[in-house]
PDB file of N, CA and C in Angstrom:
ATOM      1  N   UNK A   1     -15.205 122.673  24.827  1.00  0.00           N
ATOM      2  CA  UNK A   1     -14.325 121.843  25.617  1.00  0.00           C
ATOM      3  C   UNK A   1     -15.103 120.740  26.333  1.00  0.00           C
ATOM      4  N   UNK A   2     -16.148 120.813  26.522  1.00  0.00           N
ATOM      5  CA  UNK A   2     -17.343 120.260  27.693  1.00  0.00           C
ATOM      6  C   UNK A   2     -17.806 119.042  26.445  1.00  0.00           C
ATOM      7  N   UNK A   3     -17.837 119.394  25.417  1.00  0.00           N
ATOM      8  CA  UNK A   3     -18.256 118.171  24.162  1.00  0.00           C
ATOM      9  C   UNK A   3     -17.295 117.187  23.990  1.00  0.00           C
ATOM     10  N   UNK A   4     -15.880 117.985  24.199  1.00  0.00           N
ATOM     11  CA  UNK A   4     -14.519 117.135  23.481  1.00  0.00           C
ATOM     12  C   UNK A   4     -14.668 116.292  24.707  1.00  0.00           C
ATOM     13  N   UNK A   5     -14.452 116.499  26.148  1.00  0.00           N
ATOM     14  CA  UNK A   5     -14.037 115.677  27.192  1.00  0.00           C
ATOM     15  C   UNK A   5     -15.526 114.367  27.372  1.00  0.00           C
ATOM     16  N   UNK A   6     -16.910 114.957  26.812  1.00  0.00           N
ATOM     17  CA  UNK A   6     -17.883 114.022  26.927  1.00  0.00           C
ATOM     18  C   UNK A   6     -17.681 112.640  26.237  1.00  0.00           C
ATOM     19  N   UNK A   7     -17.256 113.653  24.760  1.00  0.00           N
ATOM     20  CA  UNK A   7     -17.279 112.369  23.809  1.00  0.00           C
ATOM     21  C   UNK A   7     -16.198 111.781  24.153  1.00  0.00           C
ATOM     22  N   UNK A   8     -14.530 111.943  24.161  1.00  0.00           N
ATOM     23  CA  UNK A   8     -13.892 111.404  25.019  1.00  0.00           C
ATOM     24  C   UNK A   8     -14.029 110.437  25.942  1.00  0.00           C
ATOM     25  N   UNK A   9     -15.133 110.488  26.956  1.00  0.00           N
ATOM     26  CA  UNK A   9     -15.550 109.998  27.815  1.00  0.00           C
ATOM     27  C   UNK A   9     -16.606 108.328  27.306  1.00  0.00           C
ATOM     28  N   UNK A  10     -17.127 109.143  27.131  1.00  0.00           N
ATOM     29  CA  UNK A  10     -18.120 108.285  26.067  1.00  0.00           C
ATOM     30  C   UNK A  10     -17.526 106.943  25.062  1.00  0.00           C
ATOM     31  N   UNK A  11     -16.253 107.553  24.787  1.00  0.00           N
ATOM     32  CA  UNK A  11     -15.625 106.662  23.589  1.00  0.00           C
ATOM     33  C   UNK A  11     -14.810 105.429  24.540  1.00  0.00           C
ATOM     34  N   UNK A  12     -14.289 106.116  25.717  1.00  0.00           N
ATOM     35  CA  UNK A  12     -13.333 105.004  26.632  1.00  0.00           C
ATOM     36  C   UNK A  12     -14.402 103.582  27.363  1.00  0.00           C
ATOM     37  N   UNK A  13     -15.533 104.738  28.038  1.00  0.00           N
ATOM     38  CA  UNK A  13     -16.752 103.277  28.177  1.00  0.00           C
ATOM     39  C   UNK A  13     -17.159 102.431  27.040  1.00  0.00           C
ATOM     40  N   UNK A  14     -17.257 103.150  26.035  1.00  0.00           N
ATOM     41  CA  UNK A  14     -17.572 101.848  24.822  1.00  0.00           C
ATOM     42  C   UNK A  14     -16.489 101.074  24.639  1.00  0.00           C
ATOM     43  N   UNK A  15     -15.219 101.208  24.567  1.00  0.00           N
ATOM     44  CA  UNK A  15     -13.858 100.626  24.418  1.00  0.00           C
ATOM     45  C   UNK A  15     -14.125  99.429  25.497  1.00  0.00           C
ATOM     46  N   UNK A  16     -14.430  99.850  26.755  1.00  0.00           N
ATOM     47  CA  UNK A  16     -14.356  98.854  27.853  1.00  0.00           C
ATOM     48  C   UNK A  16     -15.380  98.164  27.848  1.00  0.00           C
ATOM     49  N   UNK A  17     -16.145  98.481  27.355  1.00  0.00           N
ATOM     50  CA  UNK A  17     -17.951  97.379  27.587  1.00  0.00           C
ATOM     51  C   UNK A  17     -17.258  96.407  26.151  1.00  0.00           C
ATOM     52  N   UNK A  18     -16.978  96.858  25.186  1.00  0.00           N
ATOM     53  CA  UNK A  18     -16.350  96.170  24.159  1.00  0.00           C
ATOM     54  C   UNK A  18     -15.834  94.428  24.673  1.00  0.00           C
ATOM     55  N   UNK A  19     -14.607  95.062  25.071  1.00  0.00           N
ATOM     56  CA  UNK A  19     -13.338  94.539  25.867  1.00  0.00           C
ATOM     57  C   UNK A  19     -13.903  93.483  26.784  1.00  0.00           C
ATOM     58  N   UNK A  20     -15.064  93.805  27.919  1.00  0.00           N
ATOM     59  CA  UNK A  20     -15.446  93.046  28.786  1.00  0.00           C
ATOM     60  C   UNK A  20     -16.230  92.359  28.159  1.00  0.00           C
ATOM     61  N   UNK A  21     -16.824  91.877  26.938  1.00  0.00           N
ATOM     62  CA  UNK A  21     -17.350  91.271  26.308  1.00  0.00           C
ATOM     63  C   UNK A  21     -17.011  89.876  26.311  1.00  0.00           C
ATOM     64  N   UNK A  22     -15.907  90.070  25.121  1.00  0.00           N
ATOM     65  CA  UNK A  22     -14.978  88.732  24.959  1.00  0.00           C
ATOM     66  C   UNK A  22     -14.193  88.488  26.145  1.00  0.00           C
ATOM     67  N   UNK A  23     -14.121  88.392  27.497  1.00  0.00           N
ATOM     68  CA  UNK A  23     -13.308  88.601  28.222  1.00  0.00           C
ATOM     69  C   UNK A  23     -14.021  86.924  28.865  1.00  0.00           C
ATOM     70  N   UNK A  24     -13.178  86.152  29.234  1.00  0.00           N
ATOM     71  CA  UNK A  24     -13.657  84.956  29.474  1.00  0.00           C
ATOM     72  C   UNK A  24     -14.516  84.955  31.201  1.00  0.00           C
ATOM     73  N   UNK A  25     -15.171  84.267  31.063  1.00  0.00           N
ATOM     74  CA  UNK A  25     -16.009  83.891  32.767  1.00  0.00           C
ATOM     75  C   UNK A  25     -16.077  82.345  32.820  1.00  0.00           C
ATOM     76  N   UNK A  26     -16.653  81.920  33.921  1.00  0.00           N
ATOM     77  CA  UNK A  26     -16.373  80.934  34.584  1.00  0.00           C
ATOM     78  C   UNK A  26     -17.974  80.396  34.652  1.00  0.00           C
ATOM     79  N   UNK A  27     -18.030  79.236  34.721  1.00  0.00           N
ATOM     80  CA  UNK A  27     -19.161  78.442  35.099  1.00  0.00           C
ATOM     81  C   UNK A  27     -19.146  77.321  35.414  1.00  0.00           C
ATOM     82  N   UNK A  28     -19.936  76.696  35.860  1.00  0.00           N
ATOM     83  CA  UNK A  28     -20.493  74.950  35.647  1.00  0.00           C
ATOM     84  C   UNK A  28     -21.706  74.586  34.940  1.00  0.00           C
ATOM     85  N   UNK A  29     -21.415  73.636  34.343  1.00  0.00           N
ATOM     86  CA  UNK A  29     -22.681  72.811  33.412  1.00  0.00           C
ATOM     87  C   UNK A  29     -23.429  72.001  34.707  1.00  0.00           C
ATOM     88  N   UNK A  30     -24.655  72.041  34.537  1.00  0.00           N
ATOM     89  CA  UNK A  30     -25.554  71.287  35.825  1.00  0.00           C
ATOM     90  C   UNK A  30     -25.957  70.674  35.758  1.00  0.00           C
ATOM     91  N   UNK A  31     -26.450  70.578  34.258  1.00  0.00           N
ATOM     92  CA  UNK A  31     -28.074  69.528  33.766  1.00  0.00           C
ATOM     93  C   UNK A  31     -27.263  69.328  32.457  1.00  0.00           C
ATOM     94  N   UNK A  32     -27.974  68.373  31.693  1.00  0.00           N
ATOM     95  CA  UNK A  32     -28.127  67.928  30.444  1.00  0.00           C
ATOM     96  C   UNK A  32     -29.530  67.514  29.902  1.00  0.00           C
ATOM     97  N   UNK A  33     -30.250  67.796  29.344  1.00  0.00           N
ATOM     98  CA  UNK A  33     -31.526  66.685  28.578  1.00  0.00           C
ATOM     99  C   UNK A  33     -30.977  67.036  26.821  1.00  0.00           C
ATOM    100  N   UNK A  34     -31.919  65.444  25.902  1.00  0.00           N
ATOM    101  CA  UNK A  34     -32.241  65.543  24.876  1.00  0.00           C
ATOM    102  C   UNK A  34     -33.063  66.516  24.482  1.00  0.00           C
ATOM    103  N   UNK A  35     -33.155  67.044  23.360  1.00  0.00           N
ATOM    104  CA  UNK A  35     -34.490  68.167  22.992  1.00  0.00           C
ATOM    105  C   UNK A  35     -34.588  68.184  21.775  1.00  0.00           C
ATOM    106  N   UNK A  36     -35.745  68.460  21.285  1.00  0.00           N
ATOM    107  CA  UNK A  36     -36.068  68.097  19.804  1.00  0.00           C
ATOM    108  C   UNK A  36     -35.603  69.524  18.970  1.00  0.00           C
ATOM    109  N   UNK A  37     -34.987  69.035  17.981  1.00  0.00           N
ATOM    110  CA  UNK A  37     -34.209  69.987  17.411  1.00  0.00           C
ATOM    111  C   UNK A  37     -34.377  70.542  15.630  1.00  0.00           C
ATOM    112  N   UNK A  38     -35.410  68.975  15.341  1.00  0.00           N
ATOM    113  CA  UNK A  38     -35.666  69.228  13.544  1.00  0.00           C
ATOM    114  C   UNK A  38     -36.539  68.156  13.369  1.00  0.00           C
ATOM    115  N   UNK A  39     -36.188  67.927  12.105  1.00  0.00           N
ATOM    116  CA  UNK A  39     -37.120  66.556  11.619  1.00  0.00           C
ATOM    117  C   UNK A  39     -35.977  66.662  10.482  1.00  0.00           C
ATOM    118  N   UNK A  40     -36.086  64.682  10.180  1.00  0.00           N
ATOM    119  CA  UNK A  40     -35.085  64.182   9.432  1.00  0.00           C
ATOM    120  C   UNK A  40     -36.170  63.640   8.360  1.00  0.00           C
ATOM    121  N   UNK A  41     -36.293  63.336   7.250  1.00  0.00           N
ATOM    122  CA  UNK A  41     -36.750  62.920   5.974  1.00  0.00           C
ATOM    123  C   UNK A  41     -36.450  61.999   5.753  1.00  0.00           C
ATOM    124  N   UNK A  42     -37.366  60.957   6.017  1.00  0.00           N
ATOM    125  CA  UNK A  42     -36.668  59.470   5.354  1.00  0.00           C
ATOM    126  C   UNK A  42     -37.378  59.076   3.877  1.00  0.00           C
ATOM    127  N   UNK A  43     -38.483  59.563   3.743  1.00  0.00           N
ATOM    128  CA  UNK A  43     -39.185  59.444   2.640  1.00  0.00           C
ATOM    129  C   UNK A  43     -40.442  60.462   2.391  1.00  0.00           C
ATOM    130  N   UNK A  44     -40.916  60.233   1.646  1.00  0.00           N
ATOM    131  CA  UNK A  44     -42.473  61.093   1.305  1.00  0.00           C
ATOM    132  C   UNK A  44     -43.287  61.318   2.211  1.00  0.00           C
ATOM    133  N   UNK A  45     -43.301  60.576   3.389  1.00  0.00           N
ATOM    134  CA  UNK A  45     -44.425  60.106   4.259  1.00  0.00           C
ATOM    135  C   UNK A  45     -44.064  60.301   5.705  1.00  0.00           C
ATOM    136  N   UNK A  46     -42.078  59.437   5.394  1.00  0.00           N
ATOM    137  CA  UNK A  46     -42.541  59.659   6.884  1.00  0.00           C
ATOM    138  C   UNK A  46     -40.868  60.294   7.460  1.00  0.00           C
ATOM    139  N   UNK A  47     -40.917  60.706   8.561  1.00  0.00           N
ATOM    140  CA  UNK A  47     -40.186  61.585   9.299  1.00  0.00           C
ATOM    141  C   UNK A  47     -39.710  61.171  10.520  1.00  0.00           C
ATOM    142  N   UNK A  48     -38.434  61.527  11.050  1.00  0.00           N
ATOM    143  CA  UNK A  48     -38.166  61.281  12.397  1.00  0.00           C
ATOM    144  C   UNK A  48     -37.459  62.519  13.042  1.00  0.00           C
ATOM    145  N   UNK A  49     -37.986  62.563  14.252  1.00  0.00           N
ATOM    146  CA  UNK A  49     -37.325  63.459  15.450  1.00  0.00           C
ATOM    147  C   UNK A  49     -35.652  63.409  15.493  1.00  0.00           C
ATOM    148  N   UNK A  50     -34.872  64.891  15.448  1.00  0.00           N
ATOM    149  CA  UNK A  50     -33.961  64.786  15.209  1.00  0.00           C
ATOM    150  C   UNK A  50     -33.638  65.354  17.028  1.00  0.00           C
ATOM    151  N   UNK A  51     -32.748  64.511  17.848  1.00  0.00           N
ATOM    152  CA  UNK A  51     -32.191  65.312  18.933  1.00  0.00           C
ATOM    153  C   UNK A  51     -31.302  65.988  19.313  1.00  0.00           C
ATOM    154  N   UNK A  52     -30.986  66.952  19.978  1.00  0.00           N
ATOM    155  CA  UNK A  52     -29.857  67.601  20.121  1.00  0.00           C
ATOM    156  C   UNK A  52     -29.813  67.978  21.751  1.00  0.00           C
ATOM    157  N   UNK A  53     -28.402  67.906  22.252  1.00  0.00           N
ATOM    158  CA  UNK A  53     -28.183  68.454  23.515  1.00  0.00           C
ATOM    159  C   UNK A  53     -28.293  69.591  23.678  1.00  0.00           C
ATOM    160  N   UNK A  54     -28.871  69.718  25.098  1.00  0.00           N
ATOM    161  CA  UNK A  54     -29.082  71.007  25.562  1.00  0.00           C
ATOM    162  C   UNK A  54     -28.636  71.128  27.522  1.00  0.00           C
ATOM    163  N   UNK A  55     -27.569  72.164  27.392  1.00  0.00           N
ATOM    164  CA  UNK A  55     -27.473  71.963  28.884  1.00  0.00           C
ATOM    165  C   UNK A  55     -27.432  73.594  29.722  1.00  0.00           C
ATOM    166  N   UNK A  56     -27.421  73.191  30.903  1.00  0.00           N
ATOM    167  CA  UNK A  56     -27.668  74.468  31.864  1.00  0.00           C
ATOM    168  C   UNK A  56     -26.423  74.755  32.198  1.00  0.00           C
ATOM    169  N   UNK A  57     -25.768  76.011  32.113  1.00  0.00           N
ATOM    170  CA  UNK A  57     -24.750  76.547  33.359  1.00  0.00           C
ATOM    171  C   UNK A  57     -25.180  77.473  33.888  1.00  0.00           C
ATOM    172  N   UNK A  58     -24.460  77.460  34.639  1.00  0.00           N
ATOM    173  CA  UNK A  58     -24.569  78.788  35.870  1.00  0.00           C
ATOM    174  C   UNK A  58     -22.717  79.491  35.804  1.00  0.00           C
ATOM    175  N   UNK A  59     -23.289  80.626  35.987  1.00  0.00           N
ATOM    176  CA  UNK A  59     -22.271  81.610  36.456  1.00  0.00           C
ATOM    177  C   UNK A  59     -22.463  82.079  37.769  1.00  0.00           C
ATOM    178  N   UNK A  60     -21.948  82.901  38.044  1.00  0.00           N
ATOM    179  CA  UNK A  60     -22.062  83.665  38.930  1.00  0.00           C
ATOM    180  C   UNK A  60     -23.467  84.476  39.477  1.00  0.00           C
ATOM    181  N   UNK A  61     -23.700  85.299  38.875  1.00  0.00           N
ATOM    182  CA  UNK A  61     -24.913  85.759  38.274  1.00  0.00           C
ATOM    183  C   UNK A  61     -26.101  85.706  37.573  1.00  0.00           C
ATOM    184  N   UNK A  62     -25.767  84.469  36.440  1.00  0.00           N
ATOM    185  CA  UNK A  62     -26.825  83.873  35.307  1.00  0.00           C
ATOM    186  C   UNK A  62     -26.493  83.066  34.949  1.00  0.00           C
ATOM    187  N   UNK A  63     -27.788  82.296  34.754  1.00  0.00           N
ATOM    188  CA  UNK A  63     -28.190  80.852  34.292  1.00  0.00           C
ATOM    189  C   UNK A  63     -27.908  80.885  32.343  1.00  0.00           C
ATOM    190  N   UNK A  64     -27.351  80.394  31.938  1.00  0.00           N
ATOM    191  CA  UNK A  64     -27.038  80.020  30.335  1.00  0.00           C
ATOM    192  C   UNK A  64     -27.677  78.245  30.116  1.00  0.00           C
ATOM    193  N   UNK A  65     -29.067  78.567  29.398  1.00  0.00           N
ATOM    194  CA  UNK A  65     -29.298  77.203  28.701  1.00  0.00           C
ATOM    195  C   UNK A  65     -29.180  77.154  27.005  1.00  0.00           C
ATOM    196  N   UNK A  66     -28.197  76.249  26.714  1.00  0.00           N
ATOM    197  CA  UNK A  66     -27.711  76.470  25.515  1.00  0.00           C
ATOM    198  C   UNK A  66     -27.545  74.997  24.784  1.00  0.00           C
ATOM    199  N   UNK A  67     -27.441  75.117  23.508  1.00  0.00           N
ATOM    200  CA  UNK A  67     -27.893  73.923  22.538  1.00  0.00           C
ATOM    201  C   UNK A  67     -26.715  73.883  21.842  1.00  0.00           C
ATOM    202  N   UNK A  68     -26.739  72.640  21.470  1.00  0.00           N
ATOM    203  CA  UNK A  68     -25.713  71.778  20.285  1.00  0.00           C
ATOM    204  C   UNK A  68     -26.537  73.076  18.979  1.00  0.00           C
ATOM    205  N   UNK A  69     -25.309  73.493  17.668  1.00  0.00           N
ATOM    206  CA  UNK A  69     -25.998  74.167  16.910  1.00  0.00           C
ATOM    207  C   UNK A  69     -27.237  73.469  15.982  1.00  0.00           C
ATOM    208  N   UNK A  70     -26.069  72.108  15.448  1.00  0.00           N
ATOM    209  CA  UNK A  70     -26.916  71.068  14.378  1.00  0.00           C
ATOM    210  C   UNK A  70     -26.869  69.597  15.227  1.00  0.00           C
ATOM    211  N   UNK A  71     -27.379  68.264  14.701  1.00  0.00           N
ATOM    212  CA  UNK A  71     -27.349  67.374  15.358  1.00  0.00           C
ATOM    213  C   UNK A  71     -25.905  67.006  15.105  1.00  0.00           C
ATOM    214  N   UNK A  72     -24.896  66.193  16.139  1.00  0.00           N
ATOM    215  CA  UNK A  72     -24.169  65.651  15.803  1.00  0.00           C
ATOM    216  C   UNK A  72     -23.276  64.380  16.604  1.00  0.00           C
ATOM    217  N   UNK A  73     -22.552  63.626  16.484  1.00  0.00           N
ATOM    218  CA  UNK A  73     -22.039  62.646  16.966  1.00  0.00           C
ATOM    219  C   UNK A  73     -21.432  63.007  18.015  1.00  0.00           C
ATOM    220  N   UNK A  74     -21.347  64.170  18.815  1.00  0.00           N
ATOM    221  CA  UNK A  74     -20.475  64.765  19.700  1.00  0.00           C
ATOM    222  C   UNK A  74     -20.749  64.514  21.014  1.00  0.00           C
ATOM    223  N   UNK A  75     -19.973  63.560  21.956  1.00  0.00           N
ATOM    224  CA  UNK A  75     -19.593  63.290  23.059  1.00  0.00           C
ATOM    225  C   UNK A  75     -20.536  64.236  24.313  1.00  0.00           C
ATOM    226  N   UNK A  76     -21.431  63.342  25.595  1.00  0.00           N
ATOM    227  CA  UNK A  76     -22.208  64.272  26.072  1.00  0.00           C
ATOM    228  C   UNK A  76     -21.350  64.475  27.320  1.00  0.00           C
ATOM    229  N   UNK A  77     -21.368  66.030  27.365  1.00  0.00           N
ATOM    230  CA  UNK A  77     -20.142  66.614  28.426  1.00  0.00           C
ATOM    231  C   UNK A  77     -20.927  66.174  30.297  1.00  0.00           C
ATOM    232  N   UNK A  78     -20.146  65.685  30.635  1.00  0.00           N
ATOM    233  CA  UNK A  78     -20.829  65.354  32.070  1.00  0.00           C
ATOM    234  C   UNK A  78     -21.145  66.744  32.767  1.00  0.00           C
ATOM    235  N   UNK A  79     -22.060  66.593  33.684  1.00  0.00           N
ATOM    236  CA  UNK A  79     -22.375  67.838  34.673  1.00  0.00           C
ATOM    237  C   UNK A  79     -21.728  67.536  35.647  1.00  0.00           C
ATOM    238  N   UNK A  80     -21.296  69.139  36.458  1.00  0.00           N
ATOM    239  CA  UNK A  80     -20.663  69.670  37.017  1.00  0.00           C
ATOM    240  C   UNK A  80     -19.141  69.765  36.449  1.00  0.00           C
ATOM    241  N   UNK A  81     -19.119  69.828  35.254  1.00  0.00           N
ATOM    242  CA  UNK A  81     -17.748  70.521  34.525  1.00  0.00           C
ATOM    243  C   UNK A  81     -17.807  71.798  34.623  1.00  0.00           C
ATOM    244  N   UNK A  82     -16.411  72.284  34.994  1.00  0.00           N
ATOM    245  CA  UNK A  82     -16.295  73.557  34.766  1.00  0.00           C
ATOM    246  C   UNK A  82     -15.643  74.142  33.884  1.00  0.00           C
ATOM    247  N   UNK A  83     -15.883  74.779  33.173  1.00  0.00           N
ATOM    248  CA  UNK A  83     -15.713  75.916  32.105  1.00  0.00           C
ATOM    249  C   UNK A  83     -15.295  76.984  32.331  1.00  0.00           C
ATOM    250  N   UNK A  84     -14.720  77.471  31.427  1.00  0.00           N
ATOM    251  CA  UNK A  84     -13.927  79.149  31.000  1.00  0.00           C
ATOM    252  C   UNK A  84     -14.954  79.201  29.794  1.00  0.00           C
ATOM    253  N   UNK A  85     -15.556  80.241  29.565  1.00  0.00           N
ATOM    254  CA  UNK A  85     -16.211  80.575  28.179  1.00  0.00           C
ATOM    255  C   UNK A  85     -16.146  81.723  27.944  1.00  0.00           C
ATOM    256  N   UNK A  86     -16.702  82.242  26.544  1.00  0.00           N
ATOM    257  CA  UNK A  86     -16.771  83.557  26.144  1.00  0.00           C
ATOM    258  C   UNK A  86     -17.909  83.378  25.295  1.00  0.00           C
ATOM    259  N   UNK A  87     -18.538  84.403  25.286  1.00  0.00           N
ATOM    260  CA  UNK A  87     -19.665  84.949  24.542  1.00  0.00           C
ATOM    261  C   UNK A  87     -19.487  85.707  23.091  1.00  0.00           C
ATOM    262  N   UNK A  88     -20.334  85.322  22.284  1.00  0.00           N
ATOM    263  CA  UNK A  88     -19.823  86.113  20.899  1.00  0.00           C
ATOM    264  C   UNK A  88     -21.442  86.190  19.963  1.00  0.00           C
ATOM    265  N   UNK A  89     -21.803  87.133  20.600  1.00  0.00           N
ATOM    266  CA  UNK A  89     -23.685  87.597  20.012  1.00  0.00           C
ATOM    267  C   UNK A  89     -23.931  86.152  20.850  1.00  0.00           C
ATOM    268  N   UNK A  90     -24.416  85.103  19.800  1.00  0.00           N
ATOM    269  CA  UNK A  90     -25.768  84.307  20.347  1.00  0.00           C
ATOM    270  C   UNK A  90     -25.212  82.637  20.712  1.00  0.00           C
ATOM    271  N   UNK A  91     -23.296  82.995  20.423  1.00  0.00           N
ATOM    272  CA  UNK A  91     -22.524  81.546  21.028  1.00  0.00           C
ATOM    273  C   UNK A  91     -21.927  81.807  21.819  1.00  0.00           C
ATOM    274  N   UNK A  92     -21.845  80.743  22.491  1.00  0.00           N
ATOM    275  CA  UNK A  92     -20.984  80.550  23.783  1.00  0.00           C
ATOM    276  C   UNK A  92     -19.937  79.246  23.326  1.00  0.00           C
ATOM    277  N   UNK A  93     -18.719  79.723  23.582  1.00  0.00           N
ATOM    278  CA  UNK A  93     -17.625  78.824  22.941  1.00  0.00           C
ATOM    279  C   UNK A  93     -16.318  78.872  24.106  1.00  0.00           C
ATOM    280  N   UNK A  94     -16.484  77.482  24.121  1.00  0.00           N
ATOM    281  CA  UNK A  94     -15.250  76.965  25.404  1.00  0.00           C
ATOM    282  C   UNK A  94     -14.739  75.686  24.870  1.00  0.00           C
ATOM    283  N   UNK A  95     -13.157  75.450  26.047  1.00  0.00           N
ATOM    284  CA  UNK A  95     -12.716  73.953  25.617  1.00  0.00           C
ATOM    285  C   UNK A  95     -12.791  73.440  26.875  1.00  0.00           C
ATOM    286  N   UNK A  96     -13.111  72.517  26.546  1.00  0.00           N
ATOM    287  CA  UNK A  96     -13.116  71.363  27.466  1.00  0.00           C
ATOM    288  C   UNK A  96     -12.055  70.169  27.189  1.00  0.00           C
ATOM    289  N   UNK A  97     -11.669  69.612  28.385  1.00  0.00           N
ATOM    290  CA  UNK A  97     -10.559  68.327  28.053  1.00  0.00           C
ATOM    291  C   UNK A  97     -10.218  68.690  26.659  1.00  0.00           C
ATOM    292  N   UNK A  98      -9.267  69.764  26.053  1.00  0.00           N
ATOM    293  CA  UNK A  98      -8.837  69.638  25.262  1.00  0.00           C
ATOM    294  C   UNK A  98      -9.035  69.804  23.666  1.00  0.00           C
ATOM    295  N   UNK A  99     -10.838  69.377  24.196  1.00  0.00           N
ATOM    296  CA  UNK A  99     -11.379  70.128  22.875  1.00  0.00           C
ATOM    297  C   UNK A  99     -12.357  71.042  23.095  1.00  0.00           C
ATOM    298  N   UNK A 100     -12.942  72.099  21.597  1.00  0.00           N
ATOM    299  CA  UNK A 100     -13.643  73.479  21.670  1.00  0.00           C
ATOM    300  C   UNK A 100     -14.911  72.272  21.095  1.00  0.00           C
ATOM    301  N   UNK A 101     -15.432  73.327  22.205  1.00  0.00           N
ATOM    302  CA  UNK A 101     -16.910  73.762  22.098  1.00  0.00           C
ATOM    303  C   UNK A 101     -17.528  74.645  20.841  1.00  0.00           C
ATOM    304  N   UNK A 102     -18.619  74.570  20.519  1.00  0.00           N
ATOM    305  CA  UNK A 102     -19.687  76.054  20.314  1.00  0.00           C
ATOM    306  C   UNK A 102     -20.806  75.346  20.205  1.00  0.00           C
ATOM    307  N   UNK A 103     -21.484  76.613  20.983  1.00  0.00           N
ATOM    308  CA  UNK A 103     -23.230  76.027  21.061  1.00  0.00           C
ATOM    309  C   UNK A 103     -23.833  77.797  21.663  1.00  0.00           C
ATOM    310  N   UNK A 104     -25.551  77.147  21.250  1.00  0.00           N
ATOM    311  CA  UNK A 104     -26.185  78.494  20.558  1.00  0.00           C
ATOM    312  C   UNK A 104     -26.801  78.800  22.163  1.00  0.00           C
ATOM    313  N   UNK A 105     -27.171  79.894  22.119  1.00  0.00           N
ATOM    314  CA  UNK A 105     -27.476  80.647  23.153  1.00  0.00           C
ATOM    315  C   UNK A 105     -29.180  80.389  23.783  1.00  0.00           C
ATOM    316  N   UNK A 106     -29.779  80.041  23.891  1.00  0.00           N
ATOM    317  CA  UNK A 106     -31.371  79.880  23.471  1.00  0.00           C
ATOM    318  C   UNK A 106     -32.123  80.149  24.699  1.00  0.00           C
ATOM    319  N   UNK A 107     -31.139  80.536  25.977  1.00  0.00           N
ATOM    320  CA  UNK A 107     -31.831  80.962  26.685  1.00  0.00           C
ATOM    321  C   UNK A 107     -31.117  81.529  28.260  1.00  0.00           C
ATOM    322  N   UNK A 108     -31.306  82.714  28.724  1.00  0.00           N
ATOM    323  CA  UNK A 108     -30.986  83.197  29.482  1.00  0.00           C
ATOM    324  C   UNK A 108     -31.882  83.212  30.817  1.00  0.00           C
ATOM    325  N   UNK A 109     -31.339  83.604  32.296  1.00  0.00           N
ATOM    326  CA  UNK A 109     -32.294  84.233  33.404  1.00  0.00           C
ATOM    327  C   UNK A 109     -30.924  84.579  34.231  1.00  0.00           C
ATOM    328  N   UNK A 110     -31.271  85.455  35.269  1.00  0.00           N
ATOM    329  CA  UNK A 110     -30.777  85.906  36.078  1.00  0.00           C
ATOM    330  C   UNK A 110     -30.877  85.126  37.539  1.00  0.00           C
ATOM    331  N   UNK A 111     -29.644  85.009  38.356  1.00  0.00           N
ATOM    332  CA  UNK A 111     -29.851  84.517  39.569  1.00  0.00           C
ATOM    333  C   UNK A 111     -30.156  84.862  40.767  1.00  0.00           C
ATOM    334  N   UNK A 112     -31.142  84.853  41.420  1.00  0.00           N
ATOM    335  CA  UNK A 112     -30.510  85.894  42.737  1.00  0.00           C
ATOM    336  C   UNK A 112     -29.643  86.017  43.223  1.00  0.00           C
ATOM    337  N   UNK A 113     -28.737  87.246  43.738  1.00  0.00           N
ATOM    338  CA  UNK A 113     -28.086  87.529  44.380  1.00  0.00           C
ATOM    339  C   UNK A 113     -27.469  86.770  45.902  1.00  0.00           C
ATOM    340  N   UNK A 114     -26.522  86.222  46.351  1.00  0.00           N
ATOM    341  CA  UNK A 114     -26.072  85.459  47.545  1.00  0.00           C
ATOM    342  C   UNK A 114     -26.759  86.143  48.695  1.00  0.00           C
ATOM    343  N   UNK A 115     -27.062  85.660  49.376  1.00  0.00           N
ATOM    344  CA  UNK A 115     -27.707  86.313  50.762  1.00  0.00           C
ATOM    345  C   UNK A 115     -28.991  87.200  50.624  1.00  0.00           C
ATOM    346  N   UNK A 116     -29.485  87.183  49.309  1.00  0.00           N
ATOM    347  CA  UNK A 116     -30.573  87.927  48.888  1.00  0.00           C
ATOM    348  C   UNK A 116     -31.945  87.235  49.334  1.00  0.00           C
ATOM    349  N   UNK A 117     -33.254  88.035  50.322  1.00  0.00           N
ATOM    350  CA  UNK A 117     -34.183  87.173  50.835  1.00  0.00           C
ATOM    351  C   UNK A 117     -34.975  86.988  49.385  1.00  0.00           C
ATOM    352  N   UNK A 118     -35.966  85.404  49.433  1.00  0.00           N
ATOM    353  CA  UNK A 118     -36.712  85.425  48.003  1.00  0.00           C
ATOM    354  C   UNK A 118     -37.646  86.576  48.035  1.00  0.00           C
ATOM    355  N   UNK A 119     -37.861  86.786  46.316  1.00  0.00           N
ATOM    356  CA  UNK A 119     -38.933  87.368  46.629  1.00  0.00           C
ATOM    357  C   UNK A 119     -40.453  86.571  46.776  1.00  0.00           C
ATOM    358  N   UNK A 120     -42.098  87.416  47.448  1.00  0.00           N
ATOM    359  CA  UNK A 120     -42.908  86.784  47.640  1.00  0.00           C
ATOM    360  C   UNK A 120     -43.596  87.057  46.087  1.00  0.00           C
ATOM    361  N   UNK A 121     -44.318  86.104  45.811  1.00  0.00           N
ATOM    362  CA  UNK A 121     -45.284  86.530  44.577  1.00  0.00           C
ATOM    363  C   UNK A 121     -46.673  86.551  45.098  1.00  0.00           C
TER     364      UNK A 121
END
């Protein structure tokens, strides 16, 4: 009986960590820079720097710096927009004014906590 009610147990937290996954959160975009993203082929010899956007949000909790996937003609979103997003493995995909987003995940950190003293190093 002590197995049935564990696994039971067991099965409803995975259901919910699931669930809270795709479940949308909130942020703002802060920053924007260019960042080098490939190299383009113009001939045998010679090559050019391909750029792609890359910008910062913040949540609540954590910092999301995340990239355009490929290069493309796509409109640079001003900072301090706010967003609804969701997470899906290594994209983060939102709309903005109307149109969707997706862009790659490339880098995470954690924030301190509100009222939290720094720490010393």
């Amino acid at each position: 009986m002590k197995i049935r009610t564990l696994t039971l147990t067991v099965g409803i937290l995975c259901g919910f960590t699931i669930l809270a996954a795709n479940a949308p959160q909130s942020g703002t975009i802060i920053s924007e820079k260019s960042v080098e993203c490939g190299m383009k082929n113009k001939g045998k010899k010679s090559s050019t720097e391909v750029m792609c956007q890359q910008y910062v949000v913040y949540t609540a909790t954590t910092e999301y710096d995340i990239r355009q996937p490929k290069p493309s003609d796509q409109a640079i979103i001003p900072a301090t927009s706010a967003i609804e997003f969701t997470i899906d493995k290594d994209k983060m995909k939102f709309k903005l004014n109307g149109k969707s987003y997706e862009f790659l995940i490339v880098g995470t950190s954690a924030l301190p906590a509100k009222g939290a003293a720094p720490q010393s190093r």
